[in-house]
C-alpha atoms as a PDB file:
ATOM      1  CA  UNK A   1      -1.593  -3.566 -11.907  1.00  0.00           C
ATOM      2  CA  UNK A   2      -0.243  -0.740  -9.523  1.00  0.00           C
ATOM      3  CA  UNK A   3       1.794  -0.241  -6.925  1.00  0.00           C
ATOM      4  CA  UNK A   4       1.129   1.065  -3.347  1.00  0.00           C
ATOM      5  CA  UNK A   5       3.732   3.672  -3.361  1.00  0.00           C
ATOM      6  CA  UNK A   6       3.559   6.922  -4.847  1.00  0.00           C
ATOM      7  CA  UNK A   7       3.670  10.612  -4.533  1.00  0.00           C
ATOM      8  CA  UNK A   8       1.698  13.661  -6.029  1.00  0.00           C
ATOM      9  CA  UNK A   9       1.303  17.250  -5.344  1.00  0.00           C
ATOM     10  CA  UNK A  10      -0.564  20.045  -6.844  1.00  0.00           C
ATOM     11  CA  UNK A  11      -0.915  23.646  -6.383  1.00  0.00           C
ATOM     12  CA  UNK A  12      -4.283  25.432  -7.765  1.00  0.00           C
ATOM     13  CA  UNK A  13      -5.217  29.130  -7.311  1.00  0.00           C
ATOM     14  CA  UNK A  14      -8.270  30.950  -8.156  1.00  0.00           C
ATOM     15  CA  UNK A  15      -9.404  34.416  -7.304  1.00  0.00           C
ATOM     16  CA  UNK A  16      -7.414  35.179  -4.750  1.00  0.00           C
ATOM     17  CA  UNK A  17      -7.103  31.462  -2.995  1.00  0.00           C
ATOM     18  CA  UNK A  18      -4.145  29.175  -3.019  1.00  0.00           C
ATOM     19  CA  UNK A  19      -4.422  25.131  -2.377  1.00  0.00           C
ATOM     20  CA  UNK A  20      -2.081  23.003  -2.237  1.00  0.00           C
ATOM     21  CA  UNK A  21      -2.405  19.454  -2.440  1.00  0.00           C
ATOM     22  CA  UNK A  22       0.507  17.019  -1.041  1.00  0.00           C
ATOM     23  CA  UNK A  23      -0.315  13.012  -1.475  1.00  0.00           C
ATOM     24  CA  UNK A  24       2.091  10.023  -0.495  1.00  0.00           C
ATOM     25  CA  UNK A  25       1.294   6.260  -0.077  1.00  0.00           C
ATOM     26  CA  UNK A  26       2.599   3.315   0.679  1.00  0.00           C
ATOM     27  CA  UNK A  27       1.875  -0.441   1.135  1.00  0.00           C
ATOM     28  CA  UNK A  28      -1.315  -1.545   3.581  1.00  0.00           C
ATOM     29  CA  UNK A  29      -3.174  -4.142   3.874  1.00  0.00           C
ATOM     30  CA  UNK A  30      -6.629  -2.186   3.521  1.00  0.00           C
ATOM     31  CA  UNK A  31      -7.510   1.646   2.503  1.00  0.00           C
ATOM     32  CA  UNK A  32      -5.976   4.292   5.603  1.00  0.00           C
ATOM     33  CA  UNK A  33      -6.052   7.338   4.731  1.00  0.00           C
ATOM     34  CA  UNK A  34      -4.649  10.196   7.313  1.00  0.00           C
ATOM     35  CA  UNK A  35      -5.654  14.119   6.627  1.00  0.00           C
ATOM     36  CA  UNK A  36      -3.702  16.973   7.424  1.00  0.00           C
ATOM     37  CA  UNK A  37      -5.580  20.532   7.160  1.00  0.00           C
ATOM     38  CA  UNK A  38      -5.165  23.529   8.523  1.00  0.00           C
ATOM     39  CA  UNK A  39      -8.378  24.356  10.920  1.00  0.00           C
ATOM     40  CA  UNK A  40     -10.014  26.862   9.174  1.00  0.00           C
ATOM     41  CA  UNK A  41     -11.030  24.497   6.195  1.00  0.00           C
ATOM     42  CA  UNK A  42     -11.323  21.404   8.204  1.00  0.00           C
ATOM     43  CA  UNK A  43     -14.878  21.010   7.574  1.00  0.00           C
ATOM     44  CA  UNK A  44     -13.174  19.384   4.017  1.00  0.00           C
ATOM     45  CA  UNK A  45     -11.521  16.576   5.762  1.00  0.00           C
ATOM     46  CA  UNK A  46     -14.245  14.327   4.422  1.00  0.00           C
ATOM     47  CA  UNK A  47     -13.759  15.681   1.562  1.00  0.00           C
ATOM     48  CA  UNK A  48     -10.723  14.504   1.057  1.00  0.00           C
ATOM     49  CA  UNK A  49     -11.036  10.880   2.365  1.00  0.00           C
ATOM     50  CA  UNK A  50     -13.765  10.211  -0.181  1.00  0.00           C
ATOM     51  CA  UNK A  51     -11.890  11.885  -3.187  1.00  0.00           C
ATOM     52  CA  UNK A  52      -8.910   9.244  -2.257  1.00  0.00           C
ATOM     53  CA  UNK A  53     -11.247   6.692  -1.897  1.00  0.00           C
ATOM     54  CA  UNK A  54     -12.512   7.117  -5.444  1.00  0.00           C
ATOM     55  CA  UNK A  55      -9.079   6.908  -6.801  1.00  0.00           C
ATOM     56  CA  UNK A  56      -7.200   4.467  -4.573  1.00  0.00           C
ATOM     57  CA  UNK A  57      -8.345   1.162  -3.300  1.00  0.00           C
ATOM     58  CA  UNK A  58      -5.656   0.100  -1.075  1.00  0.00           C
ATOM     59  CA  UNK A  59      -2.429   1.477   1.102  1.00  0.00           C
ATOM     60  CA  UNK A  60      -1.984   3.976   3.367  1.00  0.00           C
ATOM     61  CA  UNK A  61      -2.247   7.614   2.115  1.00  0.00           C
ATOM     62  CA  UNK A  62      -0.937  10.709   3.537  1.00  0.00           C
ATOM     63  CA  UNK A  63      -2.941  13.399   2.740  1.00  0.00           C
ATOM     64  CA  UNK A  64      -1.493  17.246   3.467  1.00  0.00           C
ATOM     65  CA  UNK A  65      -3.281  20.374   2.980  1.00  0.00           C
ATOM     66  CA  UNK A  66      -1.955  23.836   2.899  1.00  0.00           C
ATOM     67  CA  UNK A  67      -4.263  26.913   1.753  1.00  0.00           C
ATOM     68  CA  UNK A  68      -3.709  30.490   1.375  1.00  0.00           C
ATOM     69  CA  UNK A  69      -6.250  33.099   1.679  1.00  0.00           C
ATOM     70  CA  UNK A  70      -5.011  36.439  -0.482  1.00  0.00           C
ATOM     71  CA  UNK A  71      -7.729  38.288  -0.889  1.00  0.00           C
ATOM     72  CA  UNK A  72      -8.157  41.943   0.163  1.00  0.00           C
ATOM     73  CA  UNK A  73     -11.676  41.228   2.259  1.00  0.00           C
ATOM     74  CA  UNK A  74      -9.999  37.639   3.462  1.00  0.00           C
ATOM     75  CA  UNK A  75      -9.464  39.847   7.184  1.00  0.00           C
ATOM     76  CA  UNK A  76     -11.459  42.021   9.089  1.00  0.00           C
ATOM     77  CA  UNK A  77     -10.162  44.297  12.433  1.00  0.00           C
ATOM     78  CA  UNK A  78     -13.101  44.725  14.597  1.00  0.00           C
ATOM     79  CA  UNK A  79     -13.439  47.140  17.859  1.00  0.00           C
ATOM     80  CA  UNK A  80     -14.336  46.435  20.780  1.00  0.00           C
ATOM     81  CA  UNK A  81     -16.038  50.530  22.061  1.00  0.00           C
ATOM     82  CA  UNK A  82     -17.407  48.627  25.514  1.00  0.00           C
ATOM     83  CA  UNK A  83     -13.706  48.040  26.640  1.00  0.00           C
ATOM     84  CA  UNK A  84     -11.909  51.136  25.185  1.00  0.00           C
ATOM     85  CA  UNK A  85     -14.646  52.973  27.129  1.00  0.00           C
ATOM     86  CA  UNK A  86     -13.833  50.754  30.283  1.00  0.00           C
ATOM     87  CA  UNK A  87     -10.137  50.846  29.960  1.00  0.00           C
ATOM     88  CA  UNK A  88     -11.143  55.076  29.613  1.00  0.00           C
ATOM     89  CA  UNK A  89     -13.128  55.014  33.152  1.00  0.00           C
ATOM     90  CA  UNK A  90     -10.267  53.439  34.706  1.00  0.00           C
ATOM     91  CA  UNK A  91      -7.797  55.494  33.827  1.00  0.00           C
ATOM     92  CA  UNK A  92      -9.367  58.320  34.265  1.00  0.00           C
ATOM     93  CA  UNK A  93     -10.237  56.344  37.937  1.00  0.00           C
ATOM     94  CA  UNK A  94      -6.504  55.964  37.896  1.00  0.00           C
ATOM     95  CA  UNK A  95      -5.001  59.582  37.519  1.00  0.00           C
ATOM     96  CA  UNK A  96      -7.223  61.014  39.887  1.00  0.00           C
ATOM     97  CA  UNK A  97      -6.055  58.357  42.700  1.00  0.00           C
ATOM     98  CA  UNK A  98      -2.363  59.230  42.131  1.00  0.00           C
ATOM     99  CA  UNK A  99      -3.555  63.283  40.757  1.00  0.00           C
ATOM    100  CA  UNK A 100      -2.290  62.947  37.406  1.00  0.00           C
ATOM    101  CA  UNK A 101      -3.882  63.700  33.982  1.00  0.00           C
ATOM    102  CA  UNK A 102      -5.245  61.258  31.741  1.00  0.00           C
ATOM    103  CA  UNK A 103      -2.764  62.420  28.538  1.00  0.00           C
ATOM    104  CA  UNK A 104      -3.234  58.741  26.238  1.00  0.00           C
ATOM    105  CA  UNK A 105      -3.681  58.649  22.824  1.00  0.00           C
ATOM    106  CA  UNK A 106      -5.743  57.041  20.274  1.00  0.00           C
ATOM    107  CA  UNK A 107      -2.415  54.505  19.206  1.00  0.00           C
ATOM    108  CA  UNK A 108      -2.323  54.466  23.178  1.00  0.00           C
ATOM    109  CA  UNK A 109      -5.903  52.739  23.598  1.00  0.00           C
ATOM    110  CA  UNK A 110      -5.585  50.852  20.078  1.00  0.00           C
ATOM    111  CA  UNK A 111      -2.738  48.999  22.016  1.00  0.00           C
ATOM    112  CA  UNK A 112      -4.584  47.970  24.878  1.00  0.00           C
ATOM    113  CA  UNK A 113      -5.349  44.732  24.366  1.00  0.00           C
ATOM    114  CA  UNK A 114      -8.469  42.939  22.989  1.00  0.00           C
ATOM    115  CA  UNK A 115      -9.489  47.008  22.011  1.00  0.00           C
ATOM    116  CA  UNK A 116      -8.548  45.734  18.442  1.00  0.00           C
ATOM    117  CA  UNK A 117      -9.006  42.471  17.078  1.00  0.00           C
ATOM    118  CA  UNK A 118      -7.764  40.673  13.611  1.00  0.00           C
ATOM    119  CA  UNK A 119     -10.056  37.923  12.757  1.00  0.00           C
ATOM    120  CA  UNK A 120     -10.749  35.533   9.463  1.00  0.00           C
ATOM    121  CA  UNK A 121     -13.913  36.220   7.730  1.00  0.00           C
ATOM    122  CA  UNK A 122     -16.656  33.938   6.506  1.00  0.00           C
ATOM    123  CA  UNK A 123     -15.041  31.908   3.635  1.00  0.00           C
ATOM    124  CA  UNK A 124     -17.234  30.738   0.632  1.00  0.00           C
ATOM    125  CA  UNK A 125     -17.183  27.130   1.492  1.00  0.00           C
ATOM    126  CA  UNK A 126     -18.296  26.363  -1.772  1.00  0.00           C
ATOM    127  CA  UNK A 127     -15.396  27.944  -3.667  1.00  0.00           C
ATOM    128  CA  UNK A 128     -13.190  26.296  -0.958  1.00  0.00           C
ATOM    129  CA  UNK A 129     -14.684  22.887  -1.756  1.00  0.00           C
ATOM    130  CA  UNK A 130     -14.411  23.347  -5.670  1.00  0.00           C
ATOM    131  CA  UNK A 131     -10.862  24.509  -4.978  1.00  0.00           C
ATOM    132  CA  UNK A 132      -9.816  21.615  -2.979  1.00  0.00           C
ATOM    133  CA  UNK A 133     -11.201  19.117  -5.509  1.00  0.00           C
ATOM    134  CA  UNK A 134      -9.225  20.399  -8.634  1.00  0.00           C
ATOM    135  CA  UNK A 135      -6.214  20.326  -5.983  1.00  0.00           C
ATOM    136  CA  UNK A 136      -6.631  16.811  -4.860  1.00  0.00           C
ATOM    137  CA  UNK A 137      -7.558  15.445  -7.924  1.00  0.00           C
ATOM    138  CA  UNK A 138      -4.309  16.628 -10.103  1.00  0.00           C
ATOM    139  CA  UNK A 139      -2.049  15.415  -7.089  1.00  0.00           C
ATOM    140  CA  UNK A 140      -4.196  12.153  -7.178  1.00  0.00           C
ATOM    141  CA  UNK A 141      -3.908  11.946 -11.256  1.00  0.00           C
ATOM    142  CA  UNK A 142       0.355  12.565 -10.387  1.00  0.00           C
ATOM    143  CA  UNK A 143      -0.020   9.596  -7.555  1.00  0.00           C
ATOM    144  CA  UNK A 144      -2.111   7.380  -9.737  1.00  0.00           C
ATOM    145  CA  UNK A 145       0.572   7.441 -12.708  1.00  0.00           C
ATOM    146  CA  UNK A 146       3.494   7.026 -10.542  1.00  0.00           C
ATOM    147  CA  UNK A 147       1.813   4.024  -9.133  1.00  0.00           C
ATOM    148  CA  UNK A 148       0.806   2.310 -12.350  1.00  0.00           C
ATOM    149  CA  UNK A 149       4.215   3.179 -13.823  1.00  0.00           C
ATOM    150  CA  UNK A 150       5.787   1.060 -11.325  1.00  0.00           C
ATOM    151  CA  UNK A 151       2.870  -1.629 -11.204  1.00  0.00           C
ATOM    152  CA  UNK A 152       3.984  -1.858 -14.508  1.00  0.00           C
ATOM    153  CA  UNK A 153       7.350  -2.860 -13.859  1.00  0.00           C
ATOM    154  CA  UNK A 154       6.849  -4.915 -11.486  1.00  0.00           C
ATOM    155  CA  UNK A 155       4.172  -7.169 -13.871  1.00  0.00           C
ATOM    156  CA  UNK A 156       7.154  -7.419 -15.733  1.00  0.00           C
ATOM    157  CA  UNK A 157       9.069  -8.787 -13.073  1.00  0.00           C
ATOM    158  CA  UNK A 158       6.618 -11.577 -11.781  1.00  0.00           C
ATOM    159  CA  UNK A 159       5.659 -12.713 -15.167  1.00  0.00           C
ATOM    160  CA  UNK A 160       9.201 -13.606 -15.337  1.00  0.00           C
ATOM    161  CA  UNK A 161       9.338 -14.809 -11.916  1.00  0.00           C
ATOM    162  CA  UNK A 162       6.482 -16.923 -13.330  1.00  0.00           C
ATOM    163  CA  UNK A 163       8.231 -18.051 -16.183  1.00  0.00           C
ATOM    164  CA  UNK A 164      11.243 -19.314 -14.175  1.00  0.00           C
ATOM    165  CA  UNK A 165       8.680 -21.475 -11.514  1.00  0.00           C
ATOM    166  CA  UNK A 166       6.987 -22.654 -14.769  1.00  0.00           C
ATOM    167  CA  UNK A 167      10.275 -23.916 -15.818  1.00  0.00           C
ATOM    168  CA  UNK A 168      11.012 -25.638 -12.536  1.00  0.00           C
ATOM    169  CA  UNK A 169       7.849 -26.877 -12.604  1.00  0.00           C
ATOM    170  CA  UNK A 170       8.494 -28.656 -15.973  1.00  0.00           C
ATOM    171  CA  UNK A 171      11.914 -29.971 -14.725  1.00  0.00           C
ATOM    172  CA  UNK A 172      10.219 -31.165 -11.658  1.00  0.00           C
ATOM    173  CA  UNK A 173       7.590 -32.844 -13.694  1.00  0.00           C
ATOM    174  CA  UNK A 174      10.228 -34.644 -16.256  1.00  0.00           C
ATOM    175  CA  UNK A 175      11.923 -35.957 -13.722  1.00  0.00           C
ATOM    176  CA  UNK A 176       9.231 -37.457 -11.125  1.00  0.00           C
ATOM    177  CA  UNK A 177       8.198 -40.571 -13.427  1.00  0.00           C
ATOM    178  CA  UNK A 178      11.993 -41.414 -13.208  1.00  0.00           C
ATOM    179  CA  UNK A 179      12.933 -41.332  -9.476  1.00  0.00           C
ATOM    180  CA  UNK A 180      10.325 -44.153  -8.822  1.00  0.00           C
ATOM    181  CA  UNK A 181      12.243 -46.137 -11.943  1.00  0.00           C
ATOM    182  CA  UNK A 182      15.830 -45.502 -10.424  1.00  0.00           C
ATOM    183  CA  UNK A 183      14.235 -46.576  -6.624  1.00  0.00           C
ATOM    184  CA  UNK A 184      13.038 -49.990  -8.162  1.00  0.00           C
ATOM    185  CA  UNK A 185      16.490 -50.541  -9.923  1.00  0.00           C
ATOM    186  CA  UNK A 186      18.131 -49.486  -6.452  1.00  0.00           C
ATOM    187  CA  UNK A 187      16.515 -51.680  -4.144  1.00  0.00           C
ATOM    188  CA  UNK A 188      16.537 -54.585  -6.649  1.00  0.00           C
ATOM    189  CA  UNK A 189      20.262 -54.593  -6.619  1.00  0.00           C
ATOM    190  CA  UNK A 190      20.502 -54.243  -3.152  1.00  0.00           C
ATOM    191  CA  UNK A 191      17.858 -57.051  -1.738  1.00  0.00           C
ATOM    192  CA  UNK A 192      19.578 -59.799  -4.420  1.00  0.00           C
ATOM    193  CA  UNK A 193      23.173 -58.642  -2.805  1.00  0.00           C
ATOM    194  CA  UNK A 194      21.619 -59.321   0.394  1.00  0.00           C
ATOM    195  CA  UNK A 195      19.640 -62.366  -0.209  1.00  0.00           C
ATOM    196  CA  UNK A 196      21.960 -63.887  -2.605  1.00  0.00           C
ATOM    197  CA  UNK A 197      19.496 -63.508  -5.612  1.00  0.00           C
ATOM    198  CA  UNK A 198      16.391 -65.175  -3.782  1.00  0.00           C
ATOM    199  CA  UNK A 199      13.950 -62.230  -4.048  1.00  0.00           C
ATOM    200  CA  UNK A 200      10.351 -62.132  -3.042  1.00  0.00           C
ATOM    201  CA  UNK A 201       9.117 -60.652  -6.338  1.00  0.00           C
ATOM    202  CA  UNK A 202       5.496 -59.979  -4.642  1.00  0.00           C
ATOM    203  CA  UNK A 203       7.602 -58.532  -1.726  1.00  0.00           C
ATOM    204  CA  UNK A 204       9.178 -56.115  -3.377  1.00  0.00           C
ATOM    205  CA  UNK A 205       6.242 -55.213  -6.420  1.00  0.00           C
ATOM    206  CA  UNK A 206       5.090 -53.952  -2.655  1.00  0.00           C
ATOM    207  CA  UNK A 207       7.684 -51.882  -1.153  1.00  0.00           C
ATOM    208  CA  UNK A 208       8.040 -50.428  -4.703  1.00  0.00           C
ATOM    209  CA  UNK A 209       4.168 -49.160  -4.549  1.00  0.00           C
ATOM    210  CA  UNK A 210       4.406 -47.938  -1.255  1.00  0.00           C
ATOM    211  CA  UNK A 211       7.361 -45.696  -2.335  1.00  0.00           C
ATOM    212  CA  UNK A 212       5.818 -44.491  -5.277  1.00  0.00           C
ATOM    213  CA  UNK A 213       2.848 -43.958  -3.821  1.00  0.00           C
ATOM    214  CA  UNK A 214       4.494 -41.773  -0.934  1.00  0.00           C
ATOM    215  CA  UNK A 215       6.424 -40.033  -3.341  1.00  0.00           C
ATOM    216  CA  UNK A 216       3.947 -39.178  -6.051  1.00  0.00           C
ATOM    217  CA  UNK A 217       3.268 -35.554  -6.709  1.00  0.00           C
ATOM    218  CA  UNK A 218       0.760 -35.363 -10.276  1.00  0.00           C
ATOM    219  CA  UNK A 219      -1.684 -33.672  -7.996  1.00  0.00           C
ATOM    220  CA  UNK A 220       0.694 -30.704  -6.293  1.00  0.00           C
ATOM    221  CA  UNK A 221       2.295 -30.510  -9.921  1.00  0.00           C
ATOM    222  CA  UNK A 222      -1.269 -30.127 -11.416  1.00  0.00           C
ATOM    223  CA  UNK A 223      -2.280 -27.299  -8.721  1.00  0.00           C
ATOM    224  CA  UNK A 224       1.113 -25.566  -9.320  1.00  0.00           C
ATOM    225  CA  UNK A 225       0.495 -25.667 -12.960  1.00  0.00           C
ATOM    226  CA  UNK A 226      -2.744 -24.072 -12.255  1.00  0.00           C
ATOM    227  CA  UNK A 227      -1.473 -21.276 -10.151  1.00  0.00           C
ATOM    228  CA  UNK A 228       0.961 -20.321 -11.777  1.00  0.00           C
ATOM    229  CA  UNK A 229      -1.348 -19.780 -14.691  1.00  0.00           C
ATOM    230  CA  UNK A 230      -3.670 -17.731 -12.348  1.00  0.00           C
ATOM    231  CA  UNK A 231      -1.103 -15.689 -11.074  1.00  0.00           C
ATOM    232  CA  UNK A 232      -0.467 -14.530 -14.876  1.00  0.00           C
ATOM    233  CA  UNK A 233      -4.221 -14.225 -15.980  1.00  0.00           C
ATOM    234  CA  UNK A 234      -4.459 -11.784 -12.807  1.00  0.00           C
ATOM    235  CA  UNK A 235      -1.639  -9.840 -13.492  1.00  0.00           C
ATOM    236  CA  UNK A 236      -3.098  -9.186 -16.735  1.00  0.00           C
ATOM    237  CA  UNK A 237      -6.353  -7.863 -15.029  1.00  0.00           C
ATOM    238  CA  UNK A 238      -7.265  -4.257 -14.900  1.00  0.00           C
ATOM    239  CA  UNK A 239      -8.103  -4.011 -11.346  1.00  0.00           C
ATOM    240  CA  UNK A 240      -6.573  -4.485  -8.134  1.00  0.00           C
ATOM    241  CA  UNK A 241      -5.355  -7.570  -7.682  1.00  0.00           C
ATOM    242  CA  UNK A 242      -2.623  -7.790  -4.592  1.00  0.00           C
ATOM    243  CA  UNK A 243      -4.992  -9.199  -2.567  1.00  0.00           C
ATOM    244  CA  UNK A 244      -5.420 -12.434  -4.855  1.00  0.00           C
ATOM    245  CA  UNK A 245      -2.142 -12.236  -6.091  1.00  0.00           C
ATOM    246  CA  UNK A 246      -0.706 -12.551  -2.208  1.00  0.00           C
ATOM    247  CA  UNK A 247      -3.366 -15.652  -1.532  1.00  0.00           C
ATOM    248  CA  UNK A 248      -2.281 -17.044  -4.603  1.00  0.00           C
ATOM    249  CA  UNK A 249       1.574 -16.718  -4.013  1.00  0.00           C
ATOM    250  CA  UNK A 250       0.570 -18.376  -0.787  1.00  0.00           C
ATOM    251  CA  UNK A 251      -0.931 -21.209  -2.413  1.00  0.00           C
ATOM    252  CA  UNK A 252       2.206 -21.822  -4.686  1.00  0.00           C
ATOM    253  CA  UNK A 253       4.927 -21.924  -1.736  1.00  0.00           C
ATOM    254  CA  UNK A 254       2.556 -24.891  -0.439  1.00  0.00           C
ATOM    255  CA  UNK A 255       2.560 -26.892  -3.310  1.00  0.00           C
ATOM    256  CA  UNK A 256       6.238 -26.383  -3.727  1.00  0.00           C
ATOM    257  CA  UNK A 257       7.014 -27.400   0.009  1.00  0.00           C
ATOM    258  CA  UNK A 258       4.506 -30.413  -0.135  1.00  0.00           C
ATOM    259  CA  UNK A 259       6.438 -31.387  -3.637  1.00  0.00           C
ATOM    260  CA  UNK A 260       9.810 -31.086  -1.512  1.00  0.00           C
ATOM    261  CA  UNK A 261       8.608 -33.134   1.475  1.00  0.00           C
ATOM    262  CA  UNK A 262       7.226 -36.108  -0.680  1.00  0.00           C
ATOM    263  CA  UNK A 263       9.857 -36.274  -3.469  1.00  0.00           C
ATOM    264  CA  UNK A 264      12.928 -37.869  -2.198  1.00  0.00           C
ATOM    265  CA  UNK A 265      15.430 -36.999  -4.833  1.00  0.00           C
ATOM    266  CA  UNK A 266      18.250 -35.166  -4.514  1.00  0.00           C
ATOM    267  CA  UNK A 267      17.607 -33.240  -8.544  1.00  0.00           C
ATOM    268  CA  UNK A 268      13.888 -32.541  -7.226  1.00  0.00           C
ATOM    269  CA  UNK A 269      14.852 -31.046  -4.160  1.00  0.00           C
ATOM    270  CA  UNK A 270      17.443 -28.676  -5.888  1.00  0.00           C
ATOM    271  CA  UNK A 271      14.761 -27.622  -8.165  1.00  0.00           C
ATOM    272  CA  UNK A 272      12.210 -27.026  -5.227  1.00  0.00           C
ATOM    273  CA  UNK A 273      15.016 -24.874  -3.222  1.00  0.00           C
ATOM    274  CA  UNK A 274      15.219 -22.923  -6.695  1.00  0.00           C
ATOM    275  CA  UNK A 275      11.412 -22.490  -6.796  1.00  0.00           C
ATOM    276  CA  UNK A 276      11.412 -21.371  -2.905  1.00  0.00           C
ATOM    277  CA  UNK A 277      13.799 -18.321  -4.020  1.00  0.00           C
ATOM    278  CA  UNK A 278      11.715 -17.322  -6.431  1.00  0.00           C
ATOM    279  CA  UNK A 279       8.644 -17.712  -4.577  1.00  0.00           C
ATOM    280  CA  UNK A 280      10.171 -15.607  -1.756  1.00  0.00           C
ATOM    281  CA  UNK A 281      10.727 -12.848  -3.529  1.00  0.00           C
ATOM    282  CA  UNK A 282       7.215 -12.764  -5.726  1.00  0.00           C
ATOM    283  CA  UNK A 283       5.988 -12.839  -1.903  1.00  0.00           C
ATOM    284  CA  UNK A 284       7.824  -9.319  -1.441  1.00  0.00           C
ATOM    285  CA  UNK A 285       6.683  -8.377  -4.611  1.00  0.00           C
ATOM    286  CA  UNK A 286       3.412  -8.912  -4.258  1.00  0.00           C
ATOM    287  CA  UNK A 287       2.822  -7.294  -0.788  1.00  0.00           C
ATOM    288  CA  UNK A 288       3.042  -4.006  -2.674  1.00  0.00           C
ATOM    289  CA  UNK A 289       0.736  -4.622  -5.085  1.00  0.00           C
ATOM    290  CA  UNK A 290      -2.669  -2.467  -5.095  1.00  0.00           C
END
């Protein structure tokens, strides 16, 4: 089990070249993954989406890239002779117009502009590529363990959410056969008070069975049962499992409220507010599961 939130970052250099790696996710309810590269190596952007892919199977991952070129031959200053020889011509146009003499230097013309220009050269995209993947995958490797680290902990904590439900769920069941008991002794009492001890036996075997049948929950206490023992074979899984965990939780919550609505007993309902609580906060749990 892991978690949808985590951070990594890595920083790799090699002959000259610096890349840095930055990753941060959080909860989603599919894979989104956002890149962030500078524009000379953007040509790695897919890259980079199927390197998280491989490594993350849900959330929303920020992905930012920073590289630095330090290499003596990473710029080159080209001239441009066509313009410094047109800028020339019109000078020398110029100073005869106005009779002066040309008198400009060589830092002169090198400060014209466009006469000199600093541009990037041709990067190995290869050792860019094999760069960025040692990068991503050691700020991946630092996301990854962050998120398992707290998937961890929070198994821990719905396994015992589990094991208080379960518990309700026991209580619940204990005390079901005996509400249908305490109705029968109830209404006996209070037909003979009102009939004066003349009671339709056949009358009331009837309203009795109607009650319990309206009230009887085996089957919603035999799916929650069930769920709840789902809920801790998948958490034990070694794969992603938010997705059936959060159907699952789902699941529970509407056995409990179909238990709450058909039971009417004051212990039962107590217990079934209890289980709700719980329930509400695996929910919240769960939506950051991987």
């Amino acid at each position: 089990m892991r978690s949808m939130t985590g951070y990594g970052r890595a920083l790799v250099e090699e002959d000259g070249r610096e890349m840095t790696v930055e990753v941060r996710s959080v909860n989603h309810r599919f894979l989104d993954v956002s890149c962030r590269l500078p524009r000379s190596i953007g040509f790695l952007e897919d890259a980079v989406r199927k390197g998280v892919a491989v490594r993350v199977a849900r959330g929303h991952v920020d992905v930012f890239v920073n590289y630095v070129n330090r290499r003596e031959d990473a710029r080159e200053v080209r001239v441009d002779t066509v313009l410094a020889q047109a800028y020339r011509s019109a000078l020398e146009e110029l100073g005869k117009a106005v009779g002066l003499t040309q008198s400009a230097s060589l830092i002169d013309y090198a400060r014209l502009p466009d006469v000199l220009t600093v541009s990037e050269k041709q990067e190995d995209q290869d050792a860019l590529r094999a760069l960025l993947q040692r990068a991503l995958e050691k700020a991946l490797d630092q996301l990854c363990a962050m998120r398992e680290m707290e998937g961890e902990n929070m198994r821990a904590d719905i396994l015992s959410k589990m094991d208080a439900i379960a518990s309700l769920q026991k209580q619940i069941a204990s005390r079901a056969p005996l509400v249908v008991e305490e109705y029968r002794e109830k209404l006996r009492a209070r037909l003979c008070a009102l009939l004066s001890g003349e009671l339709d036996e056949a009358r009331f075997a009837t309203e009795v069975a109607i009650f319990a049948d309206r009230a009887a929950i085996d089957e919603e206490l035999v799916r929650l049962e069930s769920h709840i023992a789902q809920i801790r074979a998948a958490a034990a899984l070694q794969e992603p499992v938010g997705r059936k965990l959060d159907f699952l939780v789902q699941e529970l919550n509407r056995e409990v409220n179909t238990i709450g609505s058909k039971a009417s007993d004051a212990q039962i309902a107590q217990h079934v507010v209890a289980a709700k609580g719980e329930i509400e906060k695996l929910r919240e749990q769960v939506q950051n599961i991987e």
